[in-house]
N, C-alpha and C. Protein backbone atom coordinates (compact mmCIF):
# COMPACT_ATOMS: atom_id res chain seq x y z
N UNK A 1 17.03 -54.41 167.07
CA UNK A 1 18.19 -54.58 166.20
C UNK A 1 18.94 -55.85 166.62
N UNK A 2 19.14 -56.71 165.56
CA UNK A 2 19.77 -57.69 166.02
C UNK A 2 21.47 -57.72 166.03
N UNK A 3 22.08 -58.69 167.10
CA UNK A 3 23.55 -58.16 167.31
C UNK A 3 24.40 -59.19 166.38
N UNK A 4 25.32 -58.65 166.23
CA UNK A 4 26.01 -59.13 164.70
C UNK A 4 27.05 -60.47 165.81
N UNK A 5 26.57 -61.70 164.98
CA UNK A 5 27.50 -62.76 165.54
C UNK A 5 28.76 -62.53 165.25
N UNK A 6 30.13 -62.95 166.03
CA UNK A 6 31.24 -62.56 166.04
C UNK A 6 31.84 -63.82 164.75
N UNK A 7 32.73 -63.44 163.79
CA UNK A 7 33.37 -64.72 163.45
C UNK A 7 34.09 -65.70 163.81
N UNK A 8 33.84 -66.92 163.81
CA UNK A 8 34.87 -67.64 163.85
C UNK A 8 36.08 -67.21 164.04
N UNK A 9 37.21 -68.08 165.36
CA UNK A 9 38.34 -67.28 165.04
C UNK A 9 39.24 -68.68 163.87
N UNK A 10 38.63 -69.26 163.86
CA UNK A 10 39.12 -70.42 162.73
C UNK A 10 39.06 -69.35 161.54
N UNK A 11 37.80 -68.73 161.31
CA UNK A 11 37.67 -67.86 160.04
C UNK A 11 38.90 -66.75 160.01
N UNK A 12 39.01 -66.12 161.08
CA UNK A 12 40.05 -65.33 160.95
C UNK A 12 41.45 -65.64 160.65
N UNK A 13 42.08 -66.80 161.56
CA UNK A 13 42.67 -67.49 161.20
C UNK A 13 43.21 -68.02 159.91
N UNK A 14 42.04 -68.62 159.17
CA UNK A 14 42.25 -68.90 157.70
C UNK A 14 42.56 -67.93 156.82
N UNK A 15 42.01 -66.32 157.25
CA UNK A 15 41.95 -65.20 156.16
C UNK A 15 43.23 -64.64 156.32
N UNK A 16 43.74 -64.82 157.43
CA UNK A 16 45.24 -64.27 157.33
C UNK A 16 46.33 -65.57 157.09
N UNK A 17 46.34 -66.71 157.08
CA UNK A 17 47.66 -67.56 157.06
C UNK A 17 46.99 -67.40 155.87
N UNK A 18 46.11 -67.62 155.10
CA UNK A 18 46.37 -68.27 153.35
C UNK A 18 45.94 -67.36 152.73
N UNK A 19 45.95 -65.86 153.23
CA UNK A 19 45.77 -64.77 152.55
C UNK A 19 46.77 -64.15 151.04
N UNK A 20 46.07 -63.85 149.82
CA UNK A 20 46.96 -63.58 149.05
C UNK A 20 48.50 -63.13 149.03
N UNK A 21 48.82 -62.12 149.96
CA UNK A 21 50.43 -62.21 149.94
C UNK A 21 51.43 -63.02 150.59
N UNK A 22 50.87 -64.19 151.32
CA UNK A 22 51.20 -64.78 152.13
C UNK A 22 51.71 -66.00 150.66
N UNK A 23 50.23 -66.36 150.27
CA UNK A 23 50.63 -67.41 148.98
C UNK A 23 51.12 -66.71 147.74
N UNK A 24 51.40 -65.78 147.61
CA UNK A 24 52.55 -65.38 146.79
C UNK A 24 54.02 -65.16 147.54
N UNK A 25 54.22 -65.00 148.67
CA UNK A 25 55.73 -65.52 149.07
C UNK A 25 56.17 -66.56 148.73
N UNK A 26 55.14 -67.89 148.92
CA UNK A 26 55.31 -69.24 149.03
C UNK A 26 55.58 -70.04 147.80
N UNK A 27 54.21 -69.60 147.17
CA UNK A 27 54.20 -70.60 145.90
C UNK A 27 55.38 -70.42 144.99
N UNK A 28 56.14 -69.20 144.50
CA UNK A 28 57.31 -69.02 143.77
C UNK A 28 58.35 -69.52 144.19
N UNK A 29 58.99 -69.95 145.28
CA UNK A 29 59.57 -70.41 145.56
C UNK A 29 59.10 -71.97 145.51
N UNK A 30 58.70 -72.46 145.73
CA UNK A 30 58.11 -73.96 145.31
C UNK A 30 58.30 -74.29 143.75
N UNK A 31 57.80 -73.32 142.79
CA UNK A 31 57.81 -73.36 141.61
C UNK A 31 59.16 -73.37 141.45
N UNK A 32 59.87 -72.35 141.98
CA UNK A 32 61.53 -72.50 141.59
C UNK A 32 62.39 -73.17 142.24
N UNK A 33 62.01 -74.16 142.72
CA UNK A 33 62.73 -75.12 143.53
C UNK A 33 62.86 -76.04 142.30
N UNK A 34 61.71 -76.47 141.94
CA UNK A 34 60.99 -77.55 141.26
C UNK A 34 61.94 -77.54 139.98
N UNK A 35 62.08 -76.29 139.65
CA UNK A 35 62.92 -75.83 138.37
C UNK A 35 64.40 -75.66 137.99
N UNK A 36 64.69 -75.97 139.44
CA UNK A 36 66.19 -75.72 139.36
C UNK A 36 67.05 -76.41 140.63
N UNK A 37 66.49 -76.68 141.24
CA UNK A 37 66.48 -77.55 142.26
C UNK A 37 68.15 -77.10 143.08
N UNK A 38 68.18 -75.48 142.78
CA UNK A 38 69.20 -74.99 143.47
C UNK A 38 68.69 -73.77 144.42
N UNK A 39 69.02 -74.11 145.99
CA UNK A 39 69.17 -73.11 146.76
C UNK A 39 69.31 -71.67 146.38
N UNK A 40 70.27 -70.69 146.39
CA UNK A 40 70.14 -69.47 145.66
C UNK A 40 69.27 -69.48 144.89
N UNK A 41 69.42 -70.00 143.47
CA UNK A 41 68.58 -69.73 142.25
C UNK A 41 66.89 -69.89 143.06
N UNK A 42 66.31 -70.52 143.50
CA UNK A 42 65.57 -70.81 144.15
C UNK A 42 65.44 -69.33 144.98
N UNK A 43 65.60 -68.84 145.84
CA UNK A 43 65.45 -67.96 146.48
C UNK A 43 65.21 -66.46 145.89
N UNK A 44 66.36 -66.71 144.59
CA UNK A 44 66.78 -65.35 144.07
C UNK A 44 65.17 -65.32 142.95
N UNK A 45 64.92 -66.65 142.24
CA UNK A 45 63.71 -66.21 141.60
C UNK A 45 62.43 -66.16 142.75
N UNK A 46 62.50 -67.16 143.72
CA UNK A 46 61.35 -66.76 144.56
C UNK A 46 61.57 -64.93 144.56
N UNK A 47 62.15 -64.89 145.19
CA UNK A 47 62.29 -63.21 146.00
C UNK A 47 62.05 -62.38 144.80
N UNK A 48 62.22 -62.43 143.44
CA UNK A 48 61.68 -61.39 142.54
C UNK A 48 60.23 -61.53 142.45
N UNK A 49 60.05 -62.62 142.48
CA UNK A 49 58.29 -62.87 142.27
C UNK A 49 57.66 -62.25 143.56
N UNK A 50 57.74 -62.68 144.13
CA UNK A 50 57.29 -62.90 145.90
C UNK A 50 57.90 -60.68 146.01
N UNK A 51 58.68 -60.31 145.48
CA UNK A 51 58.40 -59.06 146.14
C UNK A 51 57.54 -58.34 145.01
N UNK A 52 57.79 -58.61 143.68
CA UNK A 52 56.91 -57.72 143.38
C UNK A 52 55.45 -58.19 142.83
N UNK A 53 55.11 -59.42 143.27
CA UNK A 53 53.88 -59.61 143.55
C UNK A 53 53.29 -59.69 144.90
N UNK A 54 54.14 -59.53 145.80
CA UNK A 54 53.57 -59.63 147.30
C UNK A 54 53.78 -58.79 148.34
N UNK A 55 54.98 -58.26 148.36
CA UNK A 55 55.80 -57.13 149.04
C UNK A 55 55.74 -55.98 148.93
N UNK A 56 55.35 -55.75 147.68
CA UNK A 56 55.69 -53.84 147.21
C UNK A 56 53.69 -54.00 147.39
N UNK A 57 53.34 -54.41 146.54
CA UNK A 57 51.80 -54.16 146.77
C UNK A 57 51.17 -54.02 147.60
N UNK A 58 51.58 -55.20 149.24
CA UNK A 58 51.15 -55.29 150.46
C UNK A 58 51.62 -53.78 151.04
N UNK A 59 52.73 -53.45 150.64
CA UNK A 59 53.25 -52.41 151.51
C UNK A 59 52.56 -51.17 151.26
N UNK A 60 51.63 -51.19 150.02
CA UNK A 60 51.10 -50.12 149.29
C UNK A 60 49.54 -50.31 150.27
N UNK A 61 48.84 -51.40 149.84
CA UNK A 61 48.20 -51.25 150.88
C UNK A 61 47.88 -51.49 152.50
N UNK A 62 48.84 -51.65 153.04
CA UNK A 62 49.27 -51.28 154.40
C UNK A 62 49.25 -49.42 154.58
N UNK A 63 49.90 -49.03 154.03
CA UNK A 63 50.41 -47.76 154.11
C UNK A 63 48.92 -47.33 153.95
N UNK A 64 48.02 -47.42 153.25
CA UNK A 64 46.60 -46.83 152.66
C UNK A 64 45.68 -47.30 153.64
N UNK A 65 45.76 -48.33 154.51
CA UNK A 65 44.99 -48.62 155.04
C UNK A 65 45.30 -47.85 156.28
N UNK A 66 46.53 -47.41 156.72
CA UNK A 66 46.52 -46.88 157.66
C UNK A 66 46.10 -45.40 157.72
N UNK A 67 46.55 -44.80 156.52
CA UNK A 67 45.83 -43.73 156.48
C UNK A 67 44.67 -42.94 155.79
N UNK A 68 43.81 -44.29 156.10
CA UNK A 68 42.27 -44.02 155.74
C UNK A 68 41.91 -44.37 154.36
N UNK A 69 42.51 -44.76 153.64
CA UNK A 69 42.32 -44.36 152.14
C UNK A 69 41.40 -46.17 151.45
N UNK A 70 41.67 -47.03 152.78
CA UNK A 70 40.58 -47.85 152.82
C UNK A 70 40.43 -49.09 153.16
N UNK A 71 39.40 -50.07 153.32
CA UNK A 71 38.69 -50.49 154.19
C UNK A 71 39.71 -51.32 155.13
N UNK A 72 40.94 -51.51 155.44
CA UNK A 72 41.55 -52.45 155.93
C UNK A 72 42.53 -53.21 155.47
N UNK A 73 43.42 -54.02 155.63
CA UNK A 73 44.77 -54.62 154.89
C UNK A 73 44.46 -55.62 154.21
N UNK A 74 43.04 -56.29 153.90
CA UNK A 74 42.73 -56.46 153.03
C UNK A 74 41.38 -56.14 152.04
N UNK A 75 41.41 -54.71 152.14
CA UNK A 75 40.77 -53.82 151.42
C UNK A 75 39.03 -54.15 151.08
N UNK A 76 38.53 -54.58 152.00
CA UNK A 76 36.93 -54.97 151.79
C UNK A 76 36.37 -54.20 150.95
N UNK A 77 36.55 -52.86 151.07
CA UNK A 77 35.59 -51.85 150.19
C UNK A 77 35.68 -52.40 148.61
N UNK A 78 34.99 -52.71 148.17
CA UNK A 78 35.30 -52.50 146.16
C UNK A 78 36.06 -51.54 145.54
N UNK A 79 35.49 -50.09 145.98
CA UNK A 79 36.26 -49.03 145.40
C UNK A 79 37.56 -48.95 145.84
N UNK A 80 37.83 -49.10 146.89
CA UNK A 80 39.26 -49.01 147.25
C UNK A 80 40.28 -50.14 146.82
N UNK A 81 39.84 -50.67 145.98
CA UNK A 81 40.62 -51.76 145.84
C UNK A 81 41.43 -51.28 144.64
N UNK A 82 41.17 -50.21 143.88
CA UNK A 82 41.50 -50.00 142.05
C UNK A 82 43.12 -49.70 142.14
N UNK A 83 43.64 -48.42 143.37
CA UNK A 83 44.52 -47.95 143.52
C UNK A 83 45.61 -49.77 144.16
N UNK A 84 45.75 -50.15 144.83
CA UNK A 84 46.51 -51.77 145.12
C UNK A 84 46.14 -52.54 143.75
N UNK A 85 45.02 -52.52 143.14
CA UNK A 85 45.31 -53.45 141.87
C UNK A 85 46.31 -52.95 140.83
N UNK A 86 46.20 -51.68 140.59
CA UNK A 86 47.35 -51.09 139.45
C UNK A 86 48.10 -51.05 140.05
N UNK A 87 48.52 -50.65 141.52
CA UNK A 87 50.09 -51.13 142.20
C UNK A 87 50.62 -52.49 141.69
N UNK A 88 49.58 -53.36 142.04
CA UNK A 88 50.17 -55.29 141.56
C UNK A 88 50.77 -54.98 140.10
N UNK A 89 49.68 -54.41 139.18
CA UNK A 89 49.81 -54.77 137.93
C UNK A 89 51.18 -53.86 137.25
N UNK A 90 51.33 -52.93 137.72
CA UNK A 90 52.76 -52.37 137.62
C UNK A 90 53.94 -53.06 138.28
N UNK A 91 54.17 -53.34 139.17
CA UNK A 91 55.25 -54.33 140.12
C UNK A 91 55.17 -55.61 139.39
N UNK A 92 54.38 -56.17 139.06
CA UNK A 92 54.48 -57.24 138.30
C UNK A 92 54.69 -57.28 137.52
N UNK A 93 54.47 -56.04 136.41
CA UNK A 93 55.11 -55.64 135.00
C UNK A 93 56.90 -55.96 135.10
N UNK A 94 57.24 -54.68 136.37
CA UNK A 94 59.39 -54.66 136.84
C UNK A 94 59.09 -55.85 136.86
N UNK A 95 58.48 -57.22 137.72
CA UNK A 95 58.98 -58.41 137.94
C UNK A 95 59.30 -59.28 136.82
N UNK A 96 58.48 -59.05 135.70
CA UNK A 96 58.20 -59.78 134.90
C UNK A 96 59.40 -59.26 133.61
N UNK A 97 59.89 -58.48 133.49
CA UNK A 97 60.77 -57.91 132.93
C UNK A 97 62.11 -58.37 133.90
N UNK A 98 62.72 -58.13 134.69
CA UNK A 98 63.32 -58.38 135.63
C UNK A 98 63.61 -60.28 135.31
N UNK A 99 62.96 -60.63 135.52
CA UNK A 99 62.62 -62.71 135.03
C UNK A 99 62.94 -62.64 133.62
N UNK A 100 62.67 -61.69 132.79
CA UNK A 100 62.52 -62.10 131.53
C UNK A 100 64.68 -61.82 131.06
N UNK A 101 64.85 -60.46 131.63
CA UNK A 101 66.44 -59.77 131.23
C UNK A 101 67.26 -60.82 132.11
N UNK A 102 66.92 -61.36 133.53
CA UNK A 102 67.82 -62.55 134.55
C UNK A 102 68.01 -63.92 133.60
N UNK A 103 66.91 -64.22 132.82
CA UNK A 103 67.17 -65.57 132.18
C UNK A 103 66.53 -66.66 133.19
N UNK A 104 65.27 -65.92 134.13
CA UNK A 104 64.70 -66.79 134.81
C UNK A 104 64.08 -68.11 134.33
N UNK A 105 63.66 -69.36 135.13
CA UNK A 105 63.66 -70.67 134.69
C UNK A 105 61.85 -69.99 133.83
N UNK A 106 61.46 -70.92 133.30
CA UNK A 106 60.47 -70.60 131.72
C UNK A 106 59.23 -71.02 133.07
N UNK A 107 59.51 -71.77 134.01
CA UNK A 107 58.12 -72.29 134.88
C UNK A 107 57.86 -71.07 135.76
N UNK A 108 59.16 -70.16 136.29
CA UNK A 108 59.00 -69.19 137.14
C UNK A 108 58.23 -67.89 136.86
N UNK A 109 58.91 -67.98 135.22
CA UNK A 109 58.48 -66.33 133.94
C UNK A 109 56.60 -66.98 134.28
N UNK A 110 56.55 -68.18 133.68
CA UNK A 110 55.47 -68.84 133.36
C UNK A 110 54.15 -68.38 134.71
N UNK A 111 54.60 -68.40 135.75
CA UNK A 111 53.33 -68.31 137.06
C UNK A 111 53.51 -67.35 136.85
N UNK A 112 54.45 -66.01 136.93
CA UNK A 112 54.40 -64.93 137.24
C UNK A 112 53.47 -64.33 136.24
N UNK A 113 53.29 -64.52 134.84
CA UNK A 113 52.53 -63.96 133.63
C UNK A 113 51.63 -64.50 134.55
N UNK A 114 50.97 -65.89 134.24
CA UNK A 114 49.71 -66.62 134.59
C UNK A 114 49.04 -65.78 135.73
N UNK A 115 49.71 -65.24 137.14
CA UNK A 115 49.66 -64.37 137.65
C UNK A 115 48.64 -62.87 137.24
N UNK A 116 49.92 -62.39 136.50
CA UNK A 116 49.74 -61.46 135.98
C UNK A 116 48.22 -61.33 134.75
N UNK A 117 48.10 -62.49 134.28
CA UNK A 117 46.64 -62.27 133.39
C UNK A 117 45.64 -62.64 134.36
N UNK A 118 45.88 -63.17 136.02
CA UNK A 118 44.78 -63.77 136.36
C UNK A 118 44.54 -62.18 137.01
N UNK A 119 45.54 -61.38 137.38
CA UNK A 119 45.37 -60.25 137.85
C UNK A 119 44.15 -58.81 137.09
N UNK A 120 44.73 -59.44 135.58
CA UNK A 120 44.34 -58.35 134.78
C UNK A 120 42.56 -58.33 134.96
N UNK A 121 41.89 -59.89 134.52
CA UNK A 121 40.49 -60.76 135.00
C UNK A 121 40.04 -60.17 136.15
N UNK A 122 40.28 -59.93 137.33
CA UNK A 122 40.06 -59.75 138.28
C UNK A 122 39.96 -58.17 138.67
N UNK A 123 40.67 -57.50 137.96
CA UNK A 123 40.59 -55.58 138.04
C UNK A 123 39.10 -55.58 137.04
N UNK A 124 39.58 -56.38 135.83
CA UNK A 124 37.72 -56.24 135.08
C UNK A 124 36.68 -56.89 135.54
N UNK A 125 36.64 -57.19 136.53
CA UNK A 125 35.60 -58.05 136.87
C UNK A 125 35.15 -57.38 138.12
N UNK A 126 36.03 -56.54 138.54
CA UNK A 126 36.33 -55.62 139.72
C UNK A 126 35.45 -54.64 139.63
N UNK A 127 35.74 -54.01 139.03
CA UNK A 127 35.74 -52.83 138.34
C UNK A 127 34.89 -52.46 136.58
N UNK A 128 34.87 -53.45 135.73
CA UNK A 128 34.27 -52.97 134.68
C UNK A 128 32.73 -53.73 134.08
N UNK A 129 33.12 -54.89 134.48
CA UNK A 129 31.82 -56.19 133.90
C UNK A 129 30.78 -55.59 134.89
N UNK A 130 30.15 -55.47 134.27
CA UNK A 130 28.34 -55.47 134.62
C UNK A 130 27.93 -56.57 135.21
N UNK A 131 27.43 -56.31 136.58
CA UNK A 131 26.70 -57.55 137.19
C UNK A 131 25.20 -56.87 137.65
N UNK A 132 24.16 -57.43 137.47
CA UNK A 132 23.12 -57.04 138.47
C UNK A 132 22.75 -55.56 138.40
N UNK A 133 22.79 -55.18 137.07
CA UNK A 133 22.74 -53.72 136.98
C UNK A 133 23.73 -52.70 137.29
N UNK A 134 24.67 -53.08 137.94
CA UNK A 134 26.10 -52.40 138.09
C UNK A 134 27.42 -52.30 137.32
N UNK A 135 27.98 -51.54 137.28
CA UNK A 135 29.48 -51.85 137.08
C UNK A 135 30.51 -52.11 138.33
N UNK A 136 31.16 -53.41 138.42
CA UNK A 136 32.09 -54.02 138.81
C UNK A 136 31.07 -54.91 139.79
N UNK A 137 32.36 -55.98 140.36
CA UNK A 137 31.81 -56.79 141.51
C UNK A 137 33.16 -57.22 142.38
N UNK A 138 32.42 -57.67 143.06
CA UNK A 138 33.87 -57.61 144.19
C UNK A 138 34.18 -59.36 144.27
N UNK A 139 35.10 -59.57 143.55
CA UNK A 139 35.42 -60.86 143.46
C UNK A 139 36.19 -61.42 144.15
N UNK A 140 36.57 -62.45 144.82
CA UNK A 140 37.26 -63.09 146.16
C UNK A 140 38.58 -63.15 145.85
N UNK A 141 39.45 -62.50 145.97
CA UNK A 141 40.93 -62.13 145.57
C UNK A 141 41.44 -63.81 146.11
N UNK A 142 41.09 -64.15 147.90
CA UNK A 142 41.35 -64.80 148.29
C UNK A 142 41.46 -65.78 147.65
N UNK A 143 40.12 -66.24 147.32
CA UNK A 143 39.18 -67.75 146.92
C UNK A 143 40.35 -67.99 145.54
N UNK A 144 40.52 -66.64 145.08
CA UNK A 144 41.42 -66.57 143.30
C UNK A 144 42.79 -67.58 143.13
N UNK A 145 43.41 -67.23 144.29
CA UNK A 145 44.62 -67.16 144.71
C UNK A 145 44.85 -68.08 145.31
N UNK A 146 43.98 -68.71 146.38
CA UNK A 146 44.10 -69.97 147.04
C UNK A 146 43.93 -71.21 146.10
N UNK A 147 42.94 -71.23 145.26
CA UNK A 147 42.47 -71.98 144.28
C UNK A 147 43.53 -72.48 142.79
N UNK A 148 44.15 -70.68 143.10
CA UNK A 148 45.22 -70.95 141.79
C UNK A 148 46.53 -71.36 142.09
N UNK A 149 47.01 -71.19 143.18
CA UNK A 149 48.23 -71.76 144.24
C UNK A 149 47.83 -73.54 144.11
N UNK A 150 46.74 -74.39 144.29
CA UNK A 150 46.97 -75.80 144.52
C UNK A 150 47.07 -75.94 143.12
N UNK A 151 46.37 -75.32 141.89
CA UNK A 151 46.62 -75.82 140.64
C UNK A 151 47.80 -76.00 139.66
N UNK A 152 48.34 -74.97 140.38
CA UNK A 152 49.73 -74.45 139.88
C UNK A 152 50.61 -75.23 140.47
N UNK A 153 50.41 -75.40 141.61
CA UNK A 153 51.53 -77.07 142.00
C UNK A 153 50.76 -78.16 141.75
N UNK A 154 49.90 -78.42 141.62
CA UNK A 154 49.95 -79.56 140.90
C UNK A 154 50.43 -79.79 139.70
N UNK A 155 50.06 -78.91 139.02
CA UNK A 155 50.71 -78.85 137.30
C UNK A 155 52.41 -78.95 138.10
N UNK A 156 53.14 -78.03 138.57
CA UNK A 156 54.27 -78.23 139.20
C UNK A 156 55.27 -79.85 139.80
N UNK A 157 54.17 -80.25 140.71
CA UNK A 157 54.71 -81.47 141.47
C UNK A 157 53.87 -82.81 141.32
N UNK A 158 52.73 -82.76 140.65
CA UNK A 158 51.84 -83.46 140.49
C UNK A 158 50.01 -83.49 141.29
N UNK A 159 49.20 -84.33 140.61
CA UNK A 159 47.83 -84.15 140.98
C UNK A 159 47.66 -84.33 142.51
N UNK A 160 48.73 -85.31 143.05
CA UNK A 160 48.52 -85.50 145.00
C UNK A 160 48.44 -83.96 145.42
N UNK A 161 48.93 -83.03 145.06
CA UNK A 161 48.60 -81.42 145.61
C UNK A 161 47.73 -81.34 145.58
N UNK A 162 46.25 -81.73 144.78
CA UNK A 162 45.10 -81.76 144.59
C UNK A 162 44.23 -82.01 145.96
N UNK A 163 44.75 -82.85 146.99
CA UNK A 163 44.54 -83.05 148.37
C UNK A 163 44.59 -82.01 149.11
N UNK A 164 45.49 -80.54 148.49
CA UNK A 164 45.26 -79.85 149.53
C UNK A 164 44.27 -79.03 148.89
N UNK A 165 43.07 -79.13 148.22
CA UNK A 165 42.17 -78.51 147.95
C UNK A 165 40.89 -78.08 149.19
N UNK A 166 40.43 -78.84 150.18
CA UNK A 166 39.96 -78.38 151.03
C UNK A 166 40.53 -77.20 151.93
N UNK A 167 41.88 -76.67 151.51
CA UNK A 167 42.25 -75.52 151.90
C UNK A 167 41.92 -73.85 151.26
N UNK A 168 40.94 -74.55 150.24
CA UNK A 168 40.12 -73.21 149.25
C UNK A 168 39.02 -73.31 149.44
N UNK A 169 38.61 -73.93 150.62
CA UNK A 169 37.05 -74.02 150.74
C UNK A 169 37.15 -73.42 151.96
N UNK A 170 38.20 -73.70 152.79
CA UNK A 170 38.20 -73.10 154.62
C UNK A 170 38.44 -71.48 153.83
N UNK A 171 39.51 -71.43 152.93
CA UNK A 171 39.67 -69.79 152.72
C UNK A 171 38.32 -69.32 152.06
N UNK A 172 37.12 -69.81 151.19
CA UNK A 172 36.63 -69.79 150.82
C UNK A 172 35.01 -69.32 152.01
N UNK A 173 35.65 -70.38 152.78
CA UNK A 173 34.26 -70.04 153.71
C UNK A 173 34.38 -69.12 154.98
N UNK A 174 35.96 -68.38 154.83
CA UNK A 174 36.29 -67.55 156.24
C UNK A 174 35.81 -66.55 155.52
N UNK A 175 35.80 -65.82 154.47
CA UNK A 175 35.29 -64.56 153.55
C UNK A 175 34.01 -64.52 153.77
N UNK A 176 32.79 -65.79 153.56
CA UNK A 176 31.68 -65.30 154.33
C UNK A 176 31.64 -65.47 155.49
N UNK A 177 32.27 -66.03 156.35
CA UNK A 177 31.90 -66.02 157.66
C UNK A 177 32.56 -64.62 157.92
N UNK A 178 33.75 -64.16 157.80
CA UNK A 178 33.70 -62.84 158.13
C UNK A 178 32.63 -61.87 157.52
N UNK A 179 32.25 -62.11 156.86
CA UNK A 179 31.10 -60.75 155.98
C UNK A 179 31.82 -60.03 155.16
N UNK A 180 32.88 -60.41 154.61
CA UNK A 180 33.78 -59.70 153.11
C UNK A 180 33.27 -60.05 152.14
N UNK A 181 32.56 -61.40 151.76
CA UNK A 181 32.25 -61.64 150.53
C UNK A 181 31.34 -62.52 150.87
N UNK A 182 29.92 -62.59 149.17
CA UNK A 182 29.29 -63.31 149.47
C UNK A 182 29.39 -64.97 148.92
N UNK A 183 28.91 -65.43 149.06
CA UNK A 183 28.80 -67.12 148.16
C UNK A 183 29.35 -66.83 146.97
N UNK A 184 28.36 -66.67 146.22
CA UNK A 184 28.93 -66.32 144.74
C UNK A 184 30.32 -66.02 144.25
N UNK A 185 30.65 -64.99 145.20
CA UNK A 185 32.22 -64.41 145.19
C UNK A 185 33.38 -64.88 145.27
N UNK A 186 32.36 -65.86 146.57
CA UNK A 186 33.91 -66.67 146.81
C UNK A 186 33.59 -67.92 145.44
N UNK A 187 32.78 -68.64 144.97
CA UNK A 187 32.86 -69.38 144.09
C UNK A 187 33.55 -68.87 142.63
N UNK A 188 33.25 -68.01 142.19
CA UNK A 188 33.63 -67.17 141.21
C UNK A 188 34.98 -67.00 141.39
N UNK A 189 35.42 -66.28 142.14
CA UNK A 189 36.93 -66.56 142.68
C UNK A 189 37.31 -67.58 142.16
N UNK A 190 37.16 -68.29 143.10
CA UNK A 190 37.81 -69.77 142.89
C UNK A 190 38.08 -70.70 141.77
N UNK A 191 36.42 -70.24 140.92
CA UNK A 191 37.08 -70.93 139.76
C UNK A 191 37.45 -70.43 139.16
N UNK A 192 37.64 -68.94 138.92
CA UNK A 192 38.68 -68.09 137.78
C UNK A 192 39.73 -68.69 138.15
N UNK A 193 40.58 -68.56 139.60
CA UNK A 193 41.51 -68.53 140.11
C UNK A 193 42.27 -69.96 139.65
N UNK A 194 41.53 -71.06 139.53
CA UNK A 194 41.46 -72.45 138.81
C UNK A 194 42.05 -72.61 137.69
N UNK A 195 40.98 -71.88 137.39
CA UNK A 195 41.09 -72.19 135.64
C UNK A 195 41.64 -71.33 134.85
N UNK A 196 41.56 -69.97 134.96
CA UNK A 196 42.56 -68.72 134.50
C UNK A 196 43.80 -68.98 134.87
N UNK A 197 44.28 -68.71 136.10
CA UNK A 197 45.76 -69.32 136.60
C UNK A 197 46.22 -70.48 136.31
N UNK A 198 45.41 -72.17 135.69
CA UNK A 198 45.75 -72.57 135.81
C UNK A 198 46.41 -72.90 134.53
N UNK A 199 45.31 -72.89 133.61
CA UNK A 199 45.30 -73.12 132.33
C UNK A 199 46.64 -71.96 131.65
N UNK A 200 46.58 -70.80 132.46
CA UNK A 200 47.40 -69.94 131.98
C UNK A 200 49.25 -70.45 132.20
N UNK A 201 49.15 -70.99 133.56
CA UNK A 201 50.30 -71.48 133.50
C UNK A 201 50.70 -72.53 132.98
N UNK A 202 50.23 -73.44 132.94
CA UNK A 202 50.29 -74.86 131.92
C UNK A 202 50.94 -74.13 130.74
N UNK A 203 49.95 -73.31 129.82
CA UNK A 203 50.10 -72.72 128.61
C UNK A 203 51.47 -72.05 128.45
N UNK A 204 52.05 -71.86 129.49
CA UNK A 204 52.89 -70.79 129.37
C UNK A 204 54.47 -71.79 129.71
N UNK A 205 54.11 -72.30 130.40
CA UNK A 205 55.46 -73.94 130.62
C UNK A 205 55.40 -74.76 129.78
């Protein structure tokens, strides 16, 4: 039997600093800086986005991961992933309502939907699309999210954000080096995460 090489701790490293709830604290606030270029307002729309796309969900699966219900805090198993995706997609519903009754800035409403449809893509792709004779596939939440975070500031602050794109390839390549996901996954990811998020937010600003 051969012994399983340890990962990278660069890999580990990468999977937790640019891990999905980490870049949903961040990026909303960037977006609402950009938009209003006021302190509070800035904070107050970050913090609606950022909790109920990052905070209430994480806390949902934290709590599940601790008591067994699955694979870890960031949920490797496929199946366990269904119960934290309808958590997002509900919390993001209050958020998005919440932005819409505040009179939030149109770029902030704008990621949070874009968000929210890249979310919806990703439970069906999860969970319902047929791959390989199956139903669902386990698509790189990470790769999604990292990918859709540089696009979304760029559309935001301009194409120089585009430089930090080698930061979706390190998140991209810590998923296989840990053994969470394969090639495909993380590519697939990435370019939904691209082009769904990106195109969605453009569309929506």
């Amino acid at each position: 039997m051969t012994a399983r090489v340890p990962a990278p701790p660069l890999a580990r490293l990468a999977t937790e600093v640019l891990a999905p709830w980490v870049l949903v604290l961040g990026v909303p606030l960037l977006v609402a800086w950009q938009a209003t270029r006021s302190v509070p307002e800035t904070l107050l729309w970050g913090a609606v986005v950022g909790l109920t796309g990052s905070v209430i969900p994480m806390a949902v699966v934290v709590r599940g991961a601790r008591r067994g219900r699955w694979n870890g805090h960031h949920v490797t198993n496929r199946e366990g992933r269904l119960v934290p995706l309808l958590t997002c997609v509900a919390s993001l519903t209050l958020g998005i309502a919440a932005l819409v009754l505040g009179g939030a800035p149109r770029t902030v409403l704008g990621l949070s939907l874009s968000m929210f449809l890249s979310l919806l893509l990703c439970l069906l792709v999860t969970f319902a699309l047929p791959v390989g004779g199956t139903r669902g596939w386990k698509i790189s939440f990470h790769a999604a999210v990292a990918s859709g975070a540089v696009v979304v500031l760029a559309i935001t602050y301009g194409p120089w954000v585009l430089l930090a794109s080698p930061a979706v390839a390190l998140v991209a390549w810590s998923r296989v080096a840990l053994g969470h996901h394969t090639v495909p996954q993380v590519v697939v990811g990435a370019v939904m995460g691209a082009i769904v998020g990106g195109i969605a937010f453009w569309s929506l600003t």
